[in-house]
Every structure is written in C-alpha cells, then in structure tokens.
Protein backbone atom coordinates (compact mmCIF):
# COMPACT_ATOMS: atom_id res chain seq x y z
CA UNK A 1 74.74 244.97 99.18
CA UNK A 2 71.74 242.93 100.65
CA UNK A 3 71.92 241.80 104.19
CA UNK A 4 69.92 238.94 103.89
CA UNK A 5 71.00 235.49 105.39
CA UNK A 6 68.46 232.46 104.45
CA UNK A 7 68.63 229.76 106.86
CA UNK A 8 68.00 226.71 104.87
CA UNK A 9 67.50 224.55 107.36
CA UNK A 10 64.12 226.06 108.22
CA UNK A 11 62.98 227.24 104.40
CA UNK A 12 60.27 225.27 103.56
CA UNK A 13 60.47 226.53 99.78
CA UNK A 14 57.18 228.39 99.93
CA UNK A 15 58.84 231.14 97.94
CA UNK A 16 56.44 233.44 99.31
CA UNK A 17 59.89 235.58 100.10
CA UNK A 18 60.25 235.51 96.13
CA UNK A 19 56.87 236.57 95.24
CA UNK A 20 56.76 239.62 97.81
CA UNK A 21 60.03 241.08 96.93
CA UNK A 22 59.36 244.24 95.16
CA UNK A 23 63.34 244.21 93.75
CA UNK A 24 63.96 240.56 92.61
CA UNK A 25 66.11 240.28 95.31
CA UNK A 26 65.40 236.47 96.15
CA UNK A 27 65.58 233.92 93.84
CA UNK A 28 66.25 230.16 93.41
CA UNK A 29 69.24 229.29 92.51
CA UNK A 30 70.52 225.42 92.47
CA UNK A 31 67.36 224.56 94.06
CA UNK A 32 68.07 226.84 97.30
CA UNK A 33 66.79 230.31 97.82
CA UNK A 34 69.05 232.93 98.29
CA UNK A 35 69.31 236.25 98.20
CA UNK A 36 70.42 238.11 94.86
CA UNK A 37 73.36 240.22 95.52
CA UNK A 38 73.08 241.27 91.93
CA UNK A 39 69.20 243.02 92.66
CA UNK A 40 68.71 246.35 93.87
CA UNK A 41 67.89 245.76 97.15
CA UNK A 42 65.61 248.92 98.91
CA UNK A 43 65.82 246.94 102.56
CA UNK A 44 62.06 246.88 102.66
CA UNK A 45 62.25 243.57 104.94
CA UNK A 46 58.96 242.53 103.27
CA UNK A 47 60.72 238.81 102.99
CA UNK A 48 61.74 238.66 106.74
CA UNK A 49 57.92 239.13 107.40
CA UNK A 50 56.02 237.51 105.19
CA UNK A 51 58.66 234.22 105.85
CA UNK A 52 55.96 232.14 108.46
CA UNK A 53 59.21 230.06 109.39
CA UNK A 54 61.54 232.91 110.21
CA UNK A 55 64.27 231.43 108.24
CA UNK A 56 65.31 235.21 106.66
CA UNK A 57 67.18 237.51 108.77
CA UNK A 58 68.49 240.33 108.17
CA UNK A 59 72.13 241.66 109.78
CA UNK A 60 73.52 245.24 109.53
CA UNK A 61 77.56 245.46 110.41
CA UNK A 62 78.07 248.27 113.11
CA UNK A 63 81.07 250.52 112.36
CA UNK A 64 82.28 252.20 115.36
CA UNK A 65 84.71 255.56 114.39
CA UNK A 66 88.01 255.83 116.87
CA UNK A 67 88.22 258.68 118.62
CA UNK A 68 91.05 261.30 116.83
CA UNK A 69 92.97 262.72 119.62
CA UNK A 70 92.14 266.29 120.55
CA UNK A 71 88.54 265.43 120.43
C-alpha cells in the first residue's frame, strides 16, 4: 500500500516525483499525478523530497493494541 497523498492544488506538473521514483510508483494518470497503488512501493520518500512545492506527503495510520486484561 503506498501512503502517498498528492496535493494537486500545489503540483506544478514538474514530474520530477515521476522521474526519481526508483518503483514506478507515480505516474500520470488523466492528466493528474498520483500515486500508483499498483507499484511496489519501498517508502524511500525520494518524491516527498525532491517535490520543491511540497505538494507529496506521506501519512502512516497508527494502530494502538487494547490492553488484554491481566496484563
């Protein structure tokens, strides 16, 4: 799963994101560019760095465990 979220209203369409990604994991597609769920991700975060008009972000979801009684 890639945790990439492209704001559009700041991509400029450089594609420099596209060109730096070792995995294919941004592409254009219907003339936006988004991130490829399809690719094989390896959360390098080359795109969020390169991207001069921080529009690429990356999230992570945070999975707390309950405590199991007894513990």
């Amino acid at each position: 799963m890639i945790n990439i979220e492209i704001n559009q209203n700041l991509c400029d369409h450089c594609n420099l994101c596209i060109a730096s990604c070792p995995s294919g994991g941004i592409i254009v597609s219907n003339g936006k560019v988004v991130a490829d769920a399809s690719a094989d991700c390896r959360d390098c975060r080359t795109c969020e760095s390169i991207c001069g008009r921080n529009a690429i972000n990356w999230y992570y979801e945070i999975v707390l465990n309950k405590p199991v009684p007894g513990d």
